[in-house]
N, C-alpha and C. Protein backbone atom coordinates (compact mmCIF):
# COMPACT_ATOMS: atom_id res chain seq x y z
N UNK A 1 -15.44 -20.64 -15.54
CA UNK A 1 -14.54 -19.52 -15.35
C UNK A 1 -15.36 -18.23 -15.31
N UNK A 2 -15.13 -17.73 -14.68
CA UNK A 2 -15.68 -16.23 -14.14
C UNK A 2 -15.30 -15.22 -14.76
N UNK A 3 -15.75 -14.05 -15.71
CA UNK A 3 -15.40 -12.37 -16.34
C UNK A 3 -14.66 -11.73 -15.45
N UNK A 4 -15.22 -11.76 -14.09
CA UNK A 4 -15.30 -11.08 -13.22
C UNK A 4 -13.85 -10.34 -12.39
N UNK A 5 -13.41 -9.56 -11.65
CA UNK A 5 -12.03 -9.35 -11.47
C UNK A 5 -12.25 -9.19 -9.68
N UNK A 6 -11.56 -9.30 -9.23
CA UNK A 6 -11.45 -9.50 -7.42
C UNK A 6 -11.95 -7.72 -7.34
N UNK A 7 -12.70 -7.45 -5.91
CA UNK A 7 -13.07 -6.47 -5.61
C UNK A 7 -11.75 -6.00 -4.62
N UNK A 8 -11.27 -4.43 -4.67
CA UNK A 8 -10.57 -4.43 -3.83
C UNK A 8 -10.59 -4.20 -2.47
N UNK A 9 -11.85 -4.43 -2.03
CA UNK A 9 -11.96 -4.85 -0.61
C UNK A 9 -12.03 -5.95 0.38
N UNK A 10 -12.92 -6.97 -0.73
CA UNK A 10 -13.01 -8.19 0.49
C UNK A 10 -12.03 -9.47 -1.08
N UNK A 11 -11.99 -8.59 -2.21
CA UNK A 11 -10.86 -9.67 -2.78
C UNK A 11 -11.69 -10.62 -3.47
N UNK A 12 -13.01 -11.28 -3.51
CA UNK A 12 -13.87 -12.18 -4.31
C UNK A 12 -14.30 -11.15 -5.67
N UNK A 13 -14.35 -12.54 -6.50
CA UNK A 13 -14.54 -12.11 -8.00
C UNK A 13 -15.82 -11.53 -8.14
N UNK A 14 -16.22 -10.43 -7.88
CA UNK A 14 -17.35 -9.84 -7.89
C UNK A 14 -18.07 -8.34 -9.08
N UNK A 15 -16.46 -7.85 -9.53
CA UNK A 15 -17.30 -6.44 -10.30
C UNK A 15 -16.05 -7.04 -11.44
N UNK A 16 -17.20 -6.53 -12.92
CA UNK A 16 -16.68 -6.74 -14.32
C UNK A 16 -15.40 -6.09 -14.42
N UNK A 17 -15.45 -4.66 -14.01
CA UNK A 17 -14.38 -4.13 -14.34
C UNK A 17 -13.32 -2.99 -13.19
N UNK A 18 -11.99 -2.98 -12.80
CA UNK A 18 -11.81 -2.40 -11.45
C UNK A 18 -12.21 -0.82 -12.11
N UNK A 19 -12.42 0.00 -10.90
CA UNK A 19 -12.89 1.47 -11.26
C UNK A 19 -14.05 2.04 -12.04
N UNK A 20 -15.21 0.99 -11.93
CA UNK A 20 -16.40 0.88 -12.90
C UNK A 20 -17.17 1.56 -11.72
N UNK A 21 -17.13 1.77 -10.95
CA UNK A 21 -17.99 2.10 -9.77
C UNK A 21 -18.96 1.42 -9.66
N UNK A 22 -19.09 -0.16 -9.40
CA UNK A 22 -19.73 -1.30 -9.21
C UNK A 22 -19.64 -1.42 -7.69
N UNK A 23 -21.03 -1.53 -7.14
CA UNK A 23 -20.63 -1.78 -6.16
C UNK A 23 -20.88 -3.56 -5.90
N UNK A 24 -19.81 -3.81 -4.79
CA UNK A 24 -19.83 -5.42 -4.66
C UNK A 24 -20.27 -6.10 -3.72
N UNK A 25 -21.51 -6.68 -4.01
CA UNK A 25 -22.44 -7.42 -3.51
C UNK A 25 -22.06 -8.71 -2.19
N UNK A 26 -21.03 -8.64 -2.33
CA UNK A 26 -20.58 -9.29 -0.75
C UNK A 26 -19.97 -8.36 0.02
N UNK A 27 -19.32 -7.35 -0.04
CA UNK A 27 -19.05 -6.28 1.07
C UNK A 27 -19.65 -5.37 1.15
N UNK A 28 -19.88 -4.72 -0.55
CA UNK A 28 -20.83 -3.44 0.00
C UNK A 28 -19.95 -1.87 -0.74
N UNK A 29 -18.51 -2.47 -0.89
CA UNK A 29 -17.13 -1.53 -1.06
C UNK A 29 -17.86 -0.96 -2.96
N UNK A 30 -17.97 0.68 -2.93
CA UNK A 30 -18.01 0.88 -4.52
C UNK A 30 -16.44 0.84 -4.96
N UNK A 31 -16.36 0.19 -5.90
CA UNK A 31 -14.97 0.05 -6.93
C UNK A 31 -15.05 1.88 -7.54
N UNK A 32 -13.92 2.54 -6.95
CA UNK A 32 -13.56 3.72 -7.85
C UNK A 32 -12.31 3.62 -7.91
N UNK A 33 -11.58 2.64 -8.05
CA UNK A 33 -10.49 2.22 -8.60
C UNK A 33 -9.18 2.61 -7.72
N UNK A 34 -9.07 2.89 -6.17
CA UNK A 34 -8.53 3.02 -5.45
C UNK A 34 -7.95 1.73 -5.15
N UNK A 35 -6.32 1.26 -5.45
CA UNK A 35 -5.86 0.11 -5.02
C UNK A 35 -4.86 -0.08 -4.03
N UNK A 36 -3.95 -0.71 -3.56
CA UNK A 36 -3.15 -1.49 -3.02
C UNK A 36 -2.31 -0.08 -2.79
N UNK A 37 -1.68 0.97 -3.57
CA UNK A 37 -0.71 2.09 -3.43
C UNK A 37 -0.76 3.13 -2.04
N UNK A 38 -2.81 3.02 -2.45
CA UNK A 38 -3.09 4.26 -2.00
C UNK A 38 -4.10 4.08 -0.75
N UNK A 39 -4.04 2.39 -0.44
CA UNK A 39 -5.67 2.07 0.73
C UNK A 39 -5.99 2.80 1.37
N UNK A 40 -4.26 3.14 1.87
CA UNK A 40 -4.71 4.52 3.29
C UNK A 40 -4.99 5.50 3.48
N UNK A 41 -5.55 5.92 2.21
CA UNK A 41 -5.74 7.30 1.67
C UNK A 41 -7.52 7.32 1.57
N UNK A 42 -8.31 8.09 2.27
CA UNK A 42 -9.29 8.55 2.27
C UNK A 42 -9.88 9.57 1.05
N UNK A 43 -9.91 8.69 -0.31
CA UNK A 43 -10.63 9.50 -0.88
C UNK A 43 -11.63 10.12 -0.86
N UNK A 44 -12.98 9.68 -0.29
CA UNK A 44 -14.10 10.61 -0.38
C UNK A 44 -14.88 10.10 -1.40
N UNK A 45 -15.56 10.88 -2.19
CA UNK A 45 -15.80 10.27 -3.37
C UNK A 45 -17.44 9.55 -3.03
N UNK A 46 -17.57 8.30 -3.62
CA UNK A 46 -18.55 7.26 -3.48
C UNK A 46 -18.81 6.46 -2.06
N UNK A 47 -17.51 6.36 -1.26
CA UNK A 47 -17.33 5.46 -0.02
C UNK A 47 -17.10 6.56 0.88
N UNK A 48 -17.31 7.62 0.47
CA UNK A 48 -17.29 9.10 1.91
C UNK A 48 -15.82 9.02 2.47
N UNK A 49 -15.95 8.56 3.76
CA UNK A 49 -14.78 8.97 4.96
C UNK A 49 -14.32 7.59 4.97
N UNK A 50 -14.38 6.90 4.40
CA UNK A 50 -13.79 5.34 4.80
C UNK A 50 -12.44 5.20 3.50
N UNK A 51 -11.37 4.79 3.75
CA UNK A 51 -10.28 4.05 3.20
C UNK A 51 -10.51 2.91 3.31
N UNK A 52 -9.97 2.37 1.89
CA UNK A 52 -9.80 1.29 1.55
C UNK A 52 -9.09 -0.07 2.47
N UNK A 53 -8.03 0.63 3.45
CA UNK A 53 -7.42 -0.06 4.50
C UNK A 53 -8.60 -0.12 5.41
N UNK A 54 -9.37 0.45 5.80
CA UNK A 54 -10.17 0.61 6.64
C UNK A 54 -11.85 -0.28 6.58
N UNK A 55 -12.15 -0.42 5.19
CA UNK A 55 -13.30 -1.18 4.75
C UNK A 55 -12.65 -2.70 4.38
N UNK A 56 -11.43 -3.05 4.39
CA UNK A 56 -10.48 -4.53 4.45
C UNK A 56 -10.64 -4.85 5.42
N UNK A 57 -10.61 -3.88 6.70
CA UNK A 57 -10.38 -4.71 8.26
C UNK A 57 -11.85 -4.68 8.54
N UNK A 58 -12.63 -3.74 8.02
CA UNK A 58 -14.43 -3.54 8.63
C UNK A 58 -14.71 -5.20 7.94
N UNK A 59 -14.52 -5.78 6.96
CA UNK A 59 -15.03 -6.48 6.45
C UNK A 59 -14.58 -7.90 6.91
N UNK A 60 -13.13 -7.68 7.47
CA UNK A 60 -12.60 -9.06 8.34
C UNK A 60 -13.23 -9.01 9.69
N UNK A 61 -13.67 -8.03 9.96
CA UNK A 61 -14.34 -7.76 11.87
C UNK A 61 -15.88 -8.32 11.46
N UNK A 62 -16.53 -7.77 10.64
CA UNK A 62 -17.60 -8.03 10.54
C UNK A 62 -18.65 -8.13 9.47
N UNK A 63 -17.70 -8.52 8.11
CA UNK A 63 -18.20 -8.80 6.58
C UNK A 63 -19.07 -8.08 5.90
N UNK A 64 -18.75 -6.67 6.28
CA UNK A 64 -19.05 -5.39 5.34
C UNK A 64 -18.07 -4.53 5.35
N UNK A 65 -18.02 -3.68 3.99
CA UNK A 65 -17.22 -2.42 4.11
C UNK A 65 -17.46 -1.90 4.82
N UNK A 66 -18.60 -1.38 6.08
CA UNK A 66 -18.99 -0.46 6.46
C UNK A 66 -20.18 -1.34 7.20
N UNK A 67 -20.25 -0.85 8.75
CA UNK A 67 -21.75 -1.87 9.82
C UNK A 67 -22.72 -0.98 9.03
N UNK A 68 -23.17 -0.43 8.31
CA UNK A 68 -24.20 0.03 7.75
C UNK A 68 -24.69 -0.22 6.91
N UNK A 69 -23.75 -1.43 6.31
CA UNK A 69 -24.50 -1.95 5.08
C UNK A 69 -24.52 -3.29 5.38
N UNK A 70 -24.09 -3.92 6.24
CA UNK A 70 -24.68 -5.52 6.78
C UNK A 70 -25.40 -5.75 6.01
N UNK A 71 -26.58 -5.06 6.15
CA UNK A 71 -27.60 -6.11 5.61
C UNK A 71 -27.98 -5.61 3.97
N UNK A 72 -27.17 -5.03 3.45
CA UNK A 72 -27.06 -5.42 2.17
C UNK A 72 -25.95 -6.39 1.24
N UNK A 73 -25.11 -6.64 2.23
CA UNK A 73 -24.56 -8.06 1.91
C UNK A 73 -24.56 -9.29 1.52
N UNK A 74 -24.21 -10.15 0.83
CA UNK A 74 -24.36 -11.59 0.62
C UNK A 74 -23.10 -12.46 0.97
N UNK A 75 -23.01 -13.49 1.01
CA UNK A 75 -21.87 -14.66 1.06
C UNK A 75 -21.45 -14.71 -0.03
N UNK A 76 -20.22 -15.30 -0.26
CA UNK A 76 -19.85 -14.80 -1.56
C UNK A 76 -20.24 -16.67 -2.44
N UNK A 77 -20.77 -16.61 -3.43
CA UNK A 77 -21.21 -17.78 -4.47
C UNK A 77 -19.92 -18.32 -4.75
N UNK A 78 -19.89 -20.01 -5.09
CA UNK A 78 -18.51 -20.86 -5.32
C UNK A 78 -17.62 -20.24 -6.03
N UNK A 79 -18.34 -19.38 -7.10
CA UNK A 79 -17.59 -19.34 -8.46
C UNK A 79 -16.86 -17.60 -8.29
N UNK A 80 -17.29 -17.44 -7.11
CA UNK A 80 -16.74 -15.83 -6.71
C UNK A 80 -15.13 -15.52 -5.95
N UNK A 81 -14.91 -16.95 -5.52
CA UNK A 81 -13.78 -17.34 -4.53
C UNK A 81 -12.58 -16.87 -5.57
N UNK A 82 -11.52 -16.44 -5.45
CA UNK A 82 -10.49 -16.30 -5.92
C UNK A 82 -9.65 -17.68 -6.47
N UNK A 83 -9.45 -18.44 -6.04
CA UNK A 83 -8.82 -19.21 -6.95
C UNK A 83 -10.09 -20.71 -7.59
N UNK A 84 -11.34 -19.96 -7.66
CA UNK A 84 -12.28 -20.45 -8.47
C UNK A 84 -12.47 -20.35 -10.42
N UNK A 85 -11.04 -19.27 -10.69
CA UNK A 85 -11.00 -19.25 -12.01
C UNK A 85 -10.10 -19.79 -12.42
């Protein structure tokens, strides 16, 4: 079983805590605790000009929050999958 809590971008169990400003190692998305209410809302902040709605679909097109961080990405590990806990 995994600590870990779903990232709110690509959704795998990846950062300890939501709004820790962790960033998550399979998309790339920093957690500042922007959720589900507010995706479409362009905070600024840590992730600049990108919404949360917007780094969900970057990451279904092409498995980053953002084409600029590709290659700091990984696949996500067995135990990272959502219904792996």
């Amino acid at each position: 079983m995994s600590d870990e809590v779903p990232c709110a971008c690509c959704g795998y169990l990846t950062v300890s805590e939501r709004g820790s400003f962790e960033i998550c190692s399979v998309c790339f998305w920093e957690d500042d605790g922007q959720d589900d209410s507010e995706a479409h809302v362009i905070k600024g902040g840590p992730n600049g000009a990108m919404s949360l709605s917007q780094a969900r679909t970057n990451f279904q097109l092409f498995g980053a929050c953002e084409l600029d961080h590709i290659r700091s990405v990984r696949r996500p590990f067995s135990n990272e999958f959502p219904d792996s806990q």
